[in-house]
C-alpha atoms as a PDB file:
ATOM      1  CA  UNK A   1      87.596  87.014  70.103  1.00  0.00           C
ATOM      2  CA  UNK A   2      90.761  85.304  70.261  1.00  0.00           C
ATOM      3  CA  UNK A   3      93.184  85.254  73.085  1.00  0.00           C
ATOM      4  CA  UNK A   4      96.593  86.255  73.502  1.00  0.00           C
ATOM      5  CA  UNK A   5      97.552  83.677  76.377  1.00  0.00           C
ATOM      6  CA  UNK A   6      95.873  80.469  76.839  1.00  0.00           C
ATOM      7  CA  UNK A   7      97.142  78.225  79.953  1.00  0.00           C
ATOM      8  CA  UNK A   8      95.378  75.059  80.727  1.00  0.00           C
ATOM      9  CA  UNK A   9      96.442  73.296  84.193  1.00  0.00           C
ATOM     10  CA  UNK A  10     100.025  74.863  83.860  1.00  0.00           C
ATOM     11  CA  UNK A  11     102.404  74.714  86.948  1.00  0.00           C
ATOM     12  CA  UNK A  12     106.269  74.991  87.320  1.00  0.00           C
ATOM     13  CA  UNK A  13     108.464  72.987  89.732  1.00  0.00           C
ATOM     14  CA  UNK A  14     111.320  74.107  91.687  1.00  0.00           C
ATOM     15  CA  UNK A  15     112.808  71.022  93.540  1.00  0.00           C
ATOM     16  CA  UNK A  16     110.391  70.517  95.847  1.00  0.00           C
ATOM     17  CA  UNK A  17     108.808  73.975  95.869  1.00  0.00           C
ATOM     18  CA  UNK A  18     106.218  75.095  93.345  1.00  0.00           C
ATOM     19  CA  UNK A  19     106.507  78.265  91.938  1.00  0.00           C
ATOM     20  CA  UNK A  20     102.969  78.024  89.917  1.00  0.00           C
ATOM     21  CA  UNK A  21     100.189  75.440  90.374  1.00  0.00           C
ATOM     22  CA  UNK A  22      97.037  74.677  88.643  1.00  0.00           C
ATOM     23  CA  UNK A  23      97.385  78.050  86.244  1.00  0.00           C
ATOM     24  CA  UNK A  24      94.131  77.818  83.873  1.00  0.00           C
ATOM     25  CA  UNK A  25      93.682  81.468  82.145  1.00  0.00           C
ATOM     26  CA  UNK A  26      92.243  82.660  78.749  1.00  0.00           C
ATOM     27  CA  UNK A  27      93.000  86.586  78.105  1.00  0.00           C
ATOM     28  CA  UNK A  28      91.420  87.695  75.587  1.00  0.00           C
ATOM     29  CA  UNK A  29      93.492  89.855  72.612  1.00  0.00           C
ATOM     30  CA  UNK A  30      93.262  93.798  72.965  1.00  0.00           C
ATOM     31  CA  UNK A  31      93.043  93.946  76.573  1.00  0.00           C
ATOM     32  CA  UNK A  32      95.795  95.680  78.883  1.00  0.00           C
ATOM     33  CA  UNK A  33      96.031  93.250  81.336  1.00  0.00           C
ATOM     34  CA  UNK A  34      97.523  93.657  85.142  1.00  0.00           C
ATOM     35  CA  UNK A  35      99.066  90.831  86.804  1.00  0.00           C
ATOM     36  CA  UNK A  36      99.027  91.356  90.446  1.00  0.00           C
ATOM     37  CA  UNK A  37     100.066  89.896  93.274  1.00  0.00           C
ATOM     38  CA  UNK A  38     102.681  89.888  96.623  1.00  0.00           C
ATOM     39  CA  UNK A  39     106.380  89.307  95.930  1.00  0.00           C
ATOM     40  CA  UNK A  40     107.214  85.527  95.492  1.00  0.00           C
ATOM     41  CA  UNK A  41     103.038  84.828  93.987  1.00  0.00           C
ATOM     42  CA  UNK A  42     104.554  83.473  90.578  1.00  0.00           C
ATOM     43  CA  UNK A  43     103.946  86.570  88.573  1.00  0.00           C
ATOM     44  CA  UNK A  44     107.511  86.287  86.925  1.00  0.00           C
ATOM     45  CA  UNK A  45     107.116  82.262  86.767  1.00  0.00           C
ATOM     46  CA  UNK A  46     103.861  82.935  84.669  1.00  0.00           C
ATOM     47  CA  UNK A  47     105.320  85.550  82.395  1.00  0.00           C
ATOM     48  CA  UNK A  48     108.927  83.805  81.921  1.00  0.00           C
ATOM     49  CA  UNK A  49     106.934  80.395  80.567  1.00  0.00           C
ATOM     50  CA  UNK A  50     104.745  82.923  78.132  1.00  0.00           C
ATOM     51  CA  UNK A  51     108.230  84.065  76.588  1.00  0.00           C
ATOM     52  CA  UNK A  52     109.461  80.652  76.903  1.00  0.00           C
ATOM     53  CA  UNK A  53     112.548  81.614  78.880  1.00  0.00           C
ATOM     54  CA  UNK A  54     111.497  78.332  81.081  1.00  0.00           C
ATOM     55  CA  UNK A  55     109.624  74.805  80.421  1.00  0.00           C
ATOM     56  CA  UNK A  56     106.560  74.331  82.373  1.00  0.00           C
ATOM     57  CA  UNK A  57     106.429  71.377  84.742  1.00  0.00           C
ATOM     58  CA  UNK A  58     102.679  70.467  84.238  1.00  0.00           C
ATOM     59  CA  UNK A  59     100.131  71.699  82.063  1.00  0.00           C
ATOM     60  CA  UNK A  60      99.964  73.237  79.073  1.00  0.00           C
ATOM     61  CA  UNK A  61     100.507  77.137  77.721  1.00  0.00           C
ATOM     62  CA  UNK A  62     100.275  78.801  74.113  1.00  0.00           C
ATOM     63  CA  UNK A  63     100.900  82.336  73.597  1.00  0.00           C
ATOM     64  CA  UNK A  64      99.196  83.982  70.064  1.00  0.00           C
ATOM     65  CA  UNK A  65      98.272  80.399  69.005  1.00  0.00           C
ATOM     66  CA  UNK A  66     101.593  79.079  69.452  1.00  0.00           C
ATOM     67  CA  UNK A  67     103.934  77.765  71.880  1.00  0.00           C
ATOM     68  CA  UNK A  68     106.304  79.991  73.537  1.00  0.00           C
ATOM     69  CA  UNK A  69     109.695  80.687  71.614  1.00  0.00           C
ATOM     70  CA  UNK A  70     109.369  77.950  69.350  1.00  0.00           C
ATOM     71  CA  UNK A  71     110.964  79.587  66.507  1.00  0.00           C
ATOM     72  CA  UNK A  72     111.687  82.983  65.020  1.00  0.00           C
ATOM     73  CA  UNK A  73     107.841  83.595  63.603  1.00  0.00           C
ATOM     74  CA  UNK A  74     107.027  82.763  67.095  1.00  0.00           C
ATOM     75  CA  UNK A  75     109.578  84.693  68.849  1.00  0.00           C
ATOM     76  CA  UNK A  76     109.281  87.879  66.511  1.00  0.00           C
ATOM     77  CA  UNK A  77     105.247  88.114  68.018  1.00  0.00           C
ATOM     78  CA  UNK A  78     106.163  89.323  71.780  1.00  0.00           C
ATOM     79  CA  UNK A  79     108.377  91.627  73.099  1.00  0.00           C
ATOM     80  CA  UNK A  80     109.486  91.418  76.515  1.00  0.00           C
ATOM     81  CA  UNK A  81     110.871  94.014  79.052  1.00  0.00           C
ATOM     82  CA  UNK A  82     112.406  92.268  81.971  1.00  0.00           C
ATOM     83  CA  UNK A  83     112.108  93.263  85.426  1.00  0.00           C
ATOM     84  CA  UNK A  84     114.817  95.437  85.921  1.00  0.00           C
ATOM     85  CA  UNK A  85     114.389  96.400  82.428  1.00  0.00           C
ATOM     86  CA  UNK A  86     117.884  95.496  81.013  1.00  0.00           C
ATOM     87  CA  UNK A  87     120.045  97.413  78.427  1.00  0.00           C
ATOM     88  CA  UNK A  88     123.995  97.398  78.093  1.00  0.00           C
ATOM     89  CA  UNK A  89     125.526 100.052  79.963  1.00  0.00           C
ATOM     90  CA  UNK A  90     128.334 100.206  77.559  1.00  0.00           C
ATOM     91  CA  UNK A  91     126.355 100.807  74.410  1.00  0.00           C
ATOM     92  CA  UNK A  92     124.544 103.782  73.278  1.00  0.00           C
ATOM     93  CA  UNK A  93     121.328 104.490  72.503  1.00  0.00           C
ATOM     94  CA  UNK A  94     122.018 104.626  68.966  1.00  0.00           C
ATOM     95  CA  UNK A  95     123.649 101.220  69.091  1.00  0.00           C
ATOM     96  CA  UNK A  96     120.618  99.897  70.979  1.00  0.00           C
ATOM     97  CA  UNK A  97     118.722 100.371  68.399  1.00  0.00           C
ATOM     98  CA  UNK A  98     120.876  99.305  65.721  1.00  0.00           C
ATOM     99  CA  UNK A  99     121.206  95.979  67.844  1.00  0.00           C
ATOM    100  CA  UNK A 100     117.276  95.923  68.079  1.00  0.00           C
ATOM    101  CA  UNK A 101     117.624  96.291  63.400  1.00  0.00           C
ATOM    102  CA  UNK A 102     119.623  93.237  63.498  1.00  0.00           C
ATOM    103  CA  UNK A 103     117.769  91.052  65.925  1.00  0.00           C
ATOM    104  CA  UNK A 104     114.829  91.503  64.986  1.00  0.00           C
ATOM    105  CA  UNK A 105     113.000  91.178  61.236  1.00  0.00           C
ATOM    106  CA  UNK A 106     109.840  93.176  61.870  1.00  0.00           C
ATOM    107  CA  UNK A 107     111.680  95.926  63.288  1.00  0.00           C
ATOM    108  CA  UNK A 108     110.619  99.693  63.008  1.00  0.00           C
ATOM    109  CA  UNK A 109     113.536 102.161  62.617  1.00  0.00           C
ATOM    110  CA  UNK A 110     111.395 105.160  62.233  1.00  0.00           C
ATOM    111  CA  UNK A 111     109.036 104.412  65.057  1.00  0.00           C
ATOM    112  CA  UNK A 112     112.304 103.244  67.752  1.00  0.00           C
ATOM    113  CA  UNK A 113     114.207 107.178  66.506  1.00  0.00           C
ATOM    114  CA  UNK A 114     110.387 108.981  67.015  1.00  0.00           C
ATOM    115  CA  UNK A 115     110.295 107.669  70.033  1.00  0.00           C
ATOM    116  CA  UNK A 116     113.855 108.475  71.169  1.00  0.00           C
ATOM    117  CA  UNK A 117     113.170 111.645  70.029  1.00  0.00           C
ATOM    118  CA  UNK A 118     109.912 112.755  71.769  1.00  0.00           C
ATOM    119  CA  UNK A 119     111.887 111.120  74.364  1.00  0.00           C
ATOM    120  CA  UNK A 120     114.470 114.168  74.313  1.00  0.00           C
ATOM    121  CA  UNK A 121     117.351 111.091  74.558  1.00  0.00           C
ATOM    122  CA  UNK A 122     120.766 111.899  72.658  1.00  0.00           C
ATOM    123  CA  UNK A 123     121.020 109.122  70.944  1.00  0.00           C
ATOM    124  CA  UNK A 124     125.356 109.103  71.621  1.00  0.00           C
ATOM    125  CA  UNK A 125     124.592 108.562  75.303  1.00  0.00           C
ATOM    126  CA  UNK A 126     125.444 105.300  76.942  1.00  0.00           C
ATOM    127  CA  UNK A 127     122.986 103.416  78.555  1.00  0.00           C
ATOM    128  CA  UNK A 128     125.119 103.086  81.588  1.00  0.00           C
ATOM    129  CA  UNK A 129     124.865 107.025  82.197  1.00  0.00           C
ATOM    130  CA  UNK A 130     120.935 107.476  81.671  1.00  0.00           C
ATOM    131  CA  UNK A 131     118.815 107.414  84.689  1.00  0.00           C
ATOM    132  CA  UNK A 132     116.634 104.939  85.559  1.00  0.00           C
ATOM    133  CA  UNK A 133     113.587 106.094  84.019  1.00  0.00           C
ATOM    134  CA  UNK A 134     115.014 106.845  80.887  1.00  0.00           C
ATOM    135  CA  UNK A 135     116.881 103.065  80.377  1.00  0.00           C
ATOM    136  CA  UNK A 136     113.023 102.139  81.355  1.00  0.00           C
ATOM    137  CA  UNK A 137     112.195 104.529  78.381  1.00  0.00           C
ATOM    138  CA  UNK A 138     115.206 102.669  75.930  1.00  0.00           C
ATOM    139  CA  UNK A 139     114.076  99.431  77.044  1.00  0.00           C
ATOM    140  CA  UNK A 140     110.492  99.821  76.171  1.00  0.00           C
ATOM    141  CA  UNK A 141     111.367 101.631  73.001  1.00  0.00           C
ATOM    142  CA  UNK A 142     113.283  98.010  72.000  1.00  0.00           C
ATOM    143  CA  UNK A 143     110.297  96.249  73.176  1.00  0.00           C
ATOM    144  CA  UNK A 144     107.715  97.905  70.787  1.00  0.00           C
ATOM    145  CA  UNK A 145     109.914  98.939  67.874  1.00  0.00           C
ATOM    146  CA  UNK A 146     110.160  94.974  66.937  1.00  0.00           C
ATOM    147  CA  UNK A 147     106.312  95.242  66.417  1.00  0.00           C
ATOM    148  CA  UNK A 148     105.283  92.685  68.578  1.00  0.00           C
ATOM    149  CA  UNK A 149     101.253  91.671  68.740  1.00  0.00           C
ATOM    150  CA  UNK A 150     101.720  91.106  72.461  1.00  0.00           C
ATOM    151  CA  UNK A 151     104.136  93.243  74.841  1.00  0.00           C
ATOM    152  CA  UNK A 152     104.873  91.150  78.261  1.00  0.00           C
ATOM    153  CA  UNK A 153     106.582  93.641  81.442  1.00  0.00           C
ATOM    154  CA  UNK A 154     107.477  92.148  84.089  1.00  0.00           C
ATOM    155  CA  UNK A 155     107.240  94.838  86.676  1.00  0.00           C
ATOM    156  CA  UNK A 156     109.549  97.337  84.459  1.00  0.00           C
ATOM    157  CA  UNK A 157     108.431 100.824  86.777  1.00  0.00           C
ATOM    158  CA  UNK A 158     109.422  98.970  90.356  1.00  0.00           C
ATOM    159  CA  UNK A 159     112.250 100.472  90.774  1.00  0.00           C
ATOM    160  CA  UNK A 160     111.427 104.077  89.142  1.00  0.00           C
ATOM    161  CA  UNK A 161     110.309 107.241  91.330  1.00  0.00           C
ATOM    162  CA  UNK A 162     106.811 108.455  90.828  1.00  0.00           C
ATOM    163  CA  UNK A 163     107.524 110.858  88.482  1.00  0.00           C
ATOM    164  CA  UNK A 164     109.145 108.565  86.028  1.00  0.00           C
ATOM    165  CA  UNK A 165     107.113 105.799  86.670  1.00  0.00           C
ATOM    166  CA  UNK A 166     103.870 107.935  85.428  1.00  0.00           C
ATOM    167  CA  UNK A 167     105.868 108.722  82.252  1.00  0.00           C
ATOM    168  CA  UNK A 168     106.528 105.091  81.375  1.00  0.00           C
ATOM    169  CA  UNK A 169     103.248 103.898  82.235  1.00  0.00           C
ATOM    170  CA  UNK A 170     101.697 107.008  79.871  1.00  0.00           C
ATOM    171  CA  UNK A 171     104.294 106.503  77.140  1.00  0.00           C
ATOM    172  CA  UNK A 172     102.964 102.358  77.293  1.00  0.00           C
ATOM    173  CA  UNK A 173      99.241 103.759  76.964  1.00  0.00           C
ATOM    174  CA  UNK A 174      99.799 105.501  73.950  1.00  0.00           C
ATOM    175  CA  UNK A 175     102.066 102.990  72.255  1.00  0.00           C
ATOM    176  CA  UNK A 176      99.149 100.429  72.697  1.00  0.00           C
ATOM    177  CA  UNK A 177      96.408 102.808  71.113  1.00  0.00           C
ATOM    178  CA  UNK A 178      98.723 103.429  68.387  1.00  0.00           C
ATOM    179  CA  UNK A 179     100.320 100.214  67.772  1.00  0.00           C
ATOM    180  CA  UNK A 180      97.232  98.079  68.786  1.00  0.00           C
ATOM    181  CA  UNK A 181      99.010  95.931  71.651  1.00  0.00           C
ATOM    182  CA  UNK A 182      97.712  93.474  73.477  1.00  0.00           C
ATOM    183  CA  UNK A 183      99.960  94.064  77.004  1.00  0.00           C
ATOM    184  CA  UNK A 184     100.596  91.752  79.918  1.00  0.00           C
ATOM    185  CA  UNK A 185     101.703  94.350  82.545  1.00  0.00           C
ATOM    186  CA  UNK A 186     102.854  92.758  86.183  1.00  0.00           C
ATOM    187  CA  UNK A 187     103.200  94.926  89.024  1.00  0.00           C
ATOM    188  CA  UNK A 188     102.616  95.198  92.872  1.00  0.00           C
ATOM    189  CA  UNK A 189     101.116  98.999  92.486  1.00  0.00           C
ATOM    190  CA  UNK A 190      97.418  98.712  92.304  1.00  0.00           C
ATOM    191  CA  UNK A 191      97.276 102.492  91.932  1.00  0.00           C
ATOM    192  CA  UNK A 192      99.508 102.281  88.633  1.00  0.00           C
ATOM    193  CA  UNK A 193      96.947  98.875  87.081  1.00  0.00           C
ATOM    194  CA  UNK A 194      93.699 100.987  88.196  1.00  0.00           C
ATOM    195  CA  UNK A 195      95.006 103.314  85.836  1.00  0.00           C
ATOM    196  CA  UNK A 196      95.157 101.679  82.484  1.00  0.00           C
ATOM    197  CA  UNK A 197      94.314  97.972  82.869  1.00  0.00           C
ATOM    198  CA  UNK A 198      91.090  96.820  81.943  1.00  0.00           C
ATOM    199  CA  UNK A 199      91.780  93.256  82.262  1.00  0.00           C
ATOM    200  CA  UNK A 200      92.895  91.639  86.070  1.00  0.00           C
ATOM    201  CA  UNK A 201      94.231  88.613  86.520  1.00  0.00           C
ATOM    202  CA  UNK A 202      95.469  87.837  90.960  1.00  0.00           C
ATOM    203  CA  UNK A 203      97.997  85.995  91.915  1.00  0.00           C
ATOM    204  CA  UNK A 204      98.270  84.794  95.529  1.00  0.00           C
ATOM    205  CA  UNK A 205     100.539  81.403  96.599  1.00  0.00           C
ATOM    206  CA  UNK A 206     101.552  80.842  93.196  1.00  0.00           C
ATOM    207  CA  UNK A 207      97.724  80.414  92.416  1.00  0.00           C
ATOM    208  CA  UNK A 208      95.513  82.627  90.438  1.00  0.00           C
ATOM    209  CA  UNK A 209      93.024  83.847  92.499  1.00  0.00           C
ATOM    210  CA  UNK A 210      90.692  85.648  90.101  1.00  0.00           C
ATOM    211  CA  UNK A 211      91.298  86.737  86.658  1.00  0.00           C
ATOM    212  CA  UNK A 212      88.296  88.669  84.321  1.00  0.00           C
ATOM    213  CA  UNK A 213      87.217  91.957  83.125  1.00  0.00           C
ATOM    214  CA  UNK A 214      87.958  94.784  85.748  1.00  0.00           C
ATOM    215  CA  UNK A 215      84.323  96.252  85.131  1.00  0.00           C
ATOM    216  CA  UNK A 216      82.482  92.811  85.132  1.00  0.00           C
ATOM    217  CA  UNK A 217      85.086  92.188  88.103  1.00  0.00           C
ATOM    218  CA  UNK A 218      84.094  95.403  90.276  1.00  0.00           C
ATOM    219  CA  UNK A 219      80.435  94.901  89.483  1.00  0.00           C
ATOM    220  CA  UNK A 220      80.323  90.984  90.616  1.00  0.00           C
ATOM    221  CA  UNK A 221      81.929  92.235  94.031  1.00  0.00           C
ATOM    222  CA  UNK A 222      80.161  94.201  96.953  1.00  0.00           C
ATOM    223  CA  UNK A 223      81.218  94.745 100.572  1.00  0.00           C
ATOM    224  CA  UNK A 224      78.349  93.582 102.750  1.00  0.00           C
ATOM    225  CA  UNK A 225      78.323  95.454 106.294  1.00  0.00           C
ATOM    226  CA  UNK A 226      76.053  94.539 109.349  1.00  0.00           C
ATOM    227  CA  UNK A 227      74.921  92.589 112.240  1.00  0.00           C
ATOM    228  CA  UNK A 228      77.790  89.824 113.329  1.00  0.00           C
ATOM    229  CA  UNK A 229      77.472  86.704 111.726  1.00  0.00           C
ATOM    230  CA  UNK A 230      78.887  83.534 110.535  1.00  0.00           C
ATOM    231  CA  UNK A 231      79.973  83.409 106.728  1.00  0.00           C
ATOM    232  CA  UNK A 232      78.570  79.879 106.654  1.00  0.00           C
ATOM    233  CA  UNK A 233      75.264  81.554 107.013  1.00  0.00           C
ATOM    234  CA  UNK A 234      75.178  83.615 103.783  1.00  0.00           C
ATOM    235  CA  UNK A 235      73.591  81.910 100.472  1.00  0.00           C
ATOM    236  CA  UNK A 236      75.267  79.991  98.995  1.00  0.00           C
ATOM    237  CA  UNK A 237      75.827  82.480  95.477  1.00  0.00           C
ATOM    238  CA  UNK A 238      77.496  84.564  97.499  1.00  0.00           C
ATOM    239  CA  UNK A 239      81.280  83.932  97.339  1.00  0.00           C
ATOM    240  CA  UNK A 240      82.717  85.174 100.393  1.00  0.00           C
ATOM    241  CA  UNK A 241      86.792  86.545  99.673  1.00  0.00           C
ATOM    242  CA  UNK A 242      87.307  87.751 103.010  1.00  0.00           C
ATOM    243  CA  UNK A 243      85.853  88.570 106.180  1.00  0.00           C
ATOM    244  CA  UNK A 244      86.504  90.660 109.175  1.00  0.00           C
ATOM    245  CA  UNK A 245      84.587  90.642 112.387  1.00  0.00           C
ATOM    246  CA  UNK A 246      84.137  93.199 115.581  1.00  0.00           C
ATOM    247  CA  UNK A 247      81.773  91.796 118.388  1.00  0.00           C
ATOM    248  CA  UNK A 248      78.688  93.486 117.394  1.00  0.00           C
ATOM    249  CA  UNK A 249      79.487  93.726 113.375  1.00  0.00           C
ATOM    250  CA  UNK A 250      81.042  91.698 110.101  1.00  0.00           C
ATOM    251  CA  UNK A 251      82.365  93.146 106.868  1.00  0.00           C
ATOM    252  CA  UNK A 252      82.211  90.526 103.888  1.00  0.00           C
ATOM    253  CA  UNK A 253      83.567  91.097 100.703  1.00  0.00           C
ATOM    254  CA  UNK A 254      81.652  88.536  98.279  1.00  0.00           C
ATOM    255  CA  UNK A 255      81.277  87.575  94.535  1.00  0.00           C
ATOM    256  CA  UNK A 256      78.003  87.325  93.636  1.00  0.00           C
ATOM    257  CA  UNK A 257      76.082  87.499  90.311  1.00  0.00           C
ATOM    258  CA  UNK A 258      72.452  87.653  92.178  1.00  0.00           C
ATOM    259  CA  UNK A 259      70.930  90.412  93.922  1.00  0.00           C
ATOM    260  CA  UNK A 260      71.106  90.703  97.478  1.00  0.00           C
ATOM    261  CA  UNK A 261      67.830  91.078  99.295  1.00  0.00           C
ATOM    262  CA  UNK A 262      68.802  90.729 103.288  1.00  0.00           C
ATOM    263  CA  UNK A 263      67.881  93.966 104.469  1.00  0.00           C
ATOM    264  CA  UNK A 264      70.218  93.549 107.506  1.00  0.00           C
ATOM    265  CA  UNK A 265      72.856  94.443 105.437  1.00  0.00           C
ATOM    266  CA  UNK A 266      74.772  97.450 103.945  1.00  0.00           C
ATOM    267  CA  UNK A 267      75.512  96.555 100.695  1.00  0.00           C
ATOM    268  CA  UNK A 268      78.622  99.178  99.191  1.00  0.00           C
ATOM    269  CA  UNK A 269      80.857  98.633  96.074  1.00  0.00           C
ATOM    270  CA  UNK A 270      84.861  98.582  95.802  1.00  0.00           C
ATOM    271  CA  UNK A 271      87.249  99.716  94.084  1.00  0.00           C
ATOM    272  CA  UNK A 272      90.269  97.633  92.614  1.00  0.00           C
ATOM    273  CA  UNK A 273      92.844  97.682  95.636  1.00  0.00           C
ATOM    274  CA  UNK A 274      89.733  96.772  97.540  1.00  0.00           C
ATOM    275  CA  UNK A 275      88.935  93.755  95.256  1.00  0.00           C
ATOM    276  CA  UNK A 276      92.876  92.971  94.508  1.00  0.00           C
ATOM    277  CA  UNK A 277      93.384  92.997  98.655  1.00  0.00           C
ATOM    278  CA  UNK A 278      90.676  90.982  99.867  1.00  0.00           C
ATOM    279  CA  UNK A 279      92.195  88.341  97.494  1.00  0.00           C
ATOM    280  CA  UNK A 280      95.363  88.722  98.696  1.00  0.00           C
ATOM    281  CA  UNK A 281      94.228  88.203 102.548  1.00  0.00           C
ATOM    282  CA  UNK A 282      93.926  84.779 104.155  1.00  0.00           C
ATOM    283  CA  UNK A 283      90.487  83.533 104.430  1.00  0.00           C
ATOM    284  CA  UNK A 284      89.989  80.164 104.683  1.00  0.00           C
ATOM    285  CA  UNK A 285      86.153  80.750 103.412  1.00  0.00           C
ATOM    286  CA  UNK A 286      87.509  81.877 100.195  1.00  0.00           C
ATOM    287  CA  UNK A 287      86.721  80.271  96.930  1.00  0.00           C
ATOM    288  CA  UNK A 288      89.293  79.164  94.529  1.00  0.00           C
ATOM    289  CA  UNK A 289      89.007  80.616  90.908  1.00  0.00           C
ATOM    290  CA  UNK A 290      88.150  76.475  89.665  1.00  0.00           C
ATOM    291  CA  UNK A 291      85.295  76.770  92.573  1.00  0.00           C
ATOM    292  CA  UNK A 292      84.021  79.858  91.124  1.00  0.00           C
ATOM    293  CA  UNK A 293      83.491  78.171  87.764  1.00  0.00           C
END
């Protein structure tokens, strides 16, 4: 299978400060992927060097077998919805999507006015009067009626209410079935990945934490429960993430691929915000994704 995003080593640079370090991922094509991590992790700095809105400062980073916005055949494969999912207040929706005709080679009239329709948009309404959930609607509408292979959002329901956040993230499912999208999806709501991802990549520090199949993911991680002890004294297979003590009693969360046999413990599973949270707490016990390798 081939992948949609390859990054080998990649890192950005702000002065001083960087914003991603030692980035090495391989997502596979097909997948809906979720991008998670805590404000300020590098989740936009990863997704603005796959669109090629910024240069990377080390490494290396090809998106669909190319490298990012390095000409129109290159350009024309991803769409992109922004964080705050920009449209132009002024315009219409009709003139959205006439905009969308002219920028854009592969675009899809018939599929962008479907969609507006379900929708229940008038098309003579400015985007500066729609709600927020509906410019999210517009805005993804642009994104897949220039029939991308890969769709990149950069955290495009933050700012919606639960109601219209569902509806976006529904309308997304179904334009991946029927368009057959590969989708990059960043966001800080586990509940809204869990969802619909089935691809999970964590970033923590500007790091990537872990990144695989959410199934292979949940099954490689147990919560171990039982008599107090040191994490140095586990096996060495087992990965610890995090760790939390009482006097009498510890609680690991490790990655392991082995069985485990001490009977002193109570071995449970997790669920996704159990797996993407214990990655996102300091432990200084936890593994790097390179050490995992």
């Amino acid at each position: 299978m081939s992948a949609v995003l390859q990054a080998e080593g990649l890192g950005k640079k702000y002065g001083k400060r960087w914003a991603l370090s030692g980035c090495t991922l391989d997502i596979p094509e097909g997948r809906i992927v979720g991008l998670v991590g805590p404000n300020g992790a590098g989740k936009t700095t990863l997704l603005n060097l796959a669109v090629g809105q910024i240069e990377p400062s080390a490494g290396s980073i090809r998106v669909l077998g190319g490298s990012p916005a390095s000409g129109p055949e290159q350009l024309a494969k991803v769409g992109y919805v922004a964080q705050d999912t920009p449209t132009y207040a002024g315009l219409s929706i009709a003139e959205h999507l006439k905009l969308g005709a002219r920028l854009n080679p592969g675009w899809d009239g018939a599929l962008a006015r479907e969609r507006i329709e379900r929708l229940g948009l008038d098309p003579a309404h400015r985007a500066g009067k729609l709600s927020g959930g509906q410019r999210a609607q517009l805005a993804l509408t642009l994104g897949i009626a220039k029939r991308p292979e890969l769709l990149i959002l950069d955290e495009p329901v933050a700012a919606l209410d639960p109601l219209a956040r569902r509806e976006f993230l529904q309308g997304l499912m179904e334009a991946a079935v029927e368009n057959s999208l590969s989708v990059v999806l960043s966001s800080h709501l586990v509940s809204d990945l869990e969802r619909m991802c089935d691809y999970l990549i964590v970033l923590v520090k500007s790091r990537v934490q872990v990144a695989g199949d959410v199934d292979e993911l949940l099954a490689a991680h147990h919560r171990l429960t039982g008599p107090r002890r040191d994490a140095a004294t586990l096996p060495a297979d087992q990965h610890v993430v995090s760790e939390s003590h009482t006097d009498r009693q510890s609680t690991f969360i490790v990655r392991t691929d082995g069985p485990i046999h001490d009977p002193a413990w109570t071995v449970g599973r997790i669920g996704l915000e159990d797996l993407v949270l214990a990655y996102m707490t300091p432990a200084p016990t936890r593994p790097t994704l390179e050490a995992i390798r």
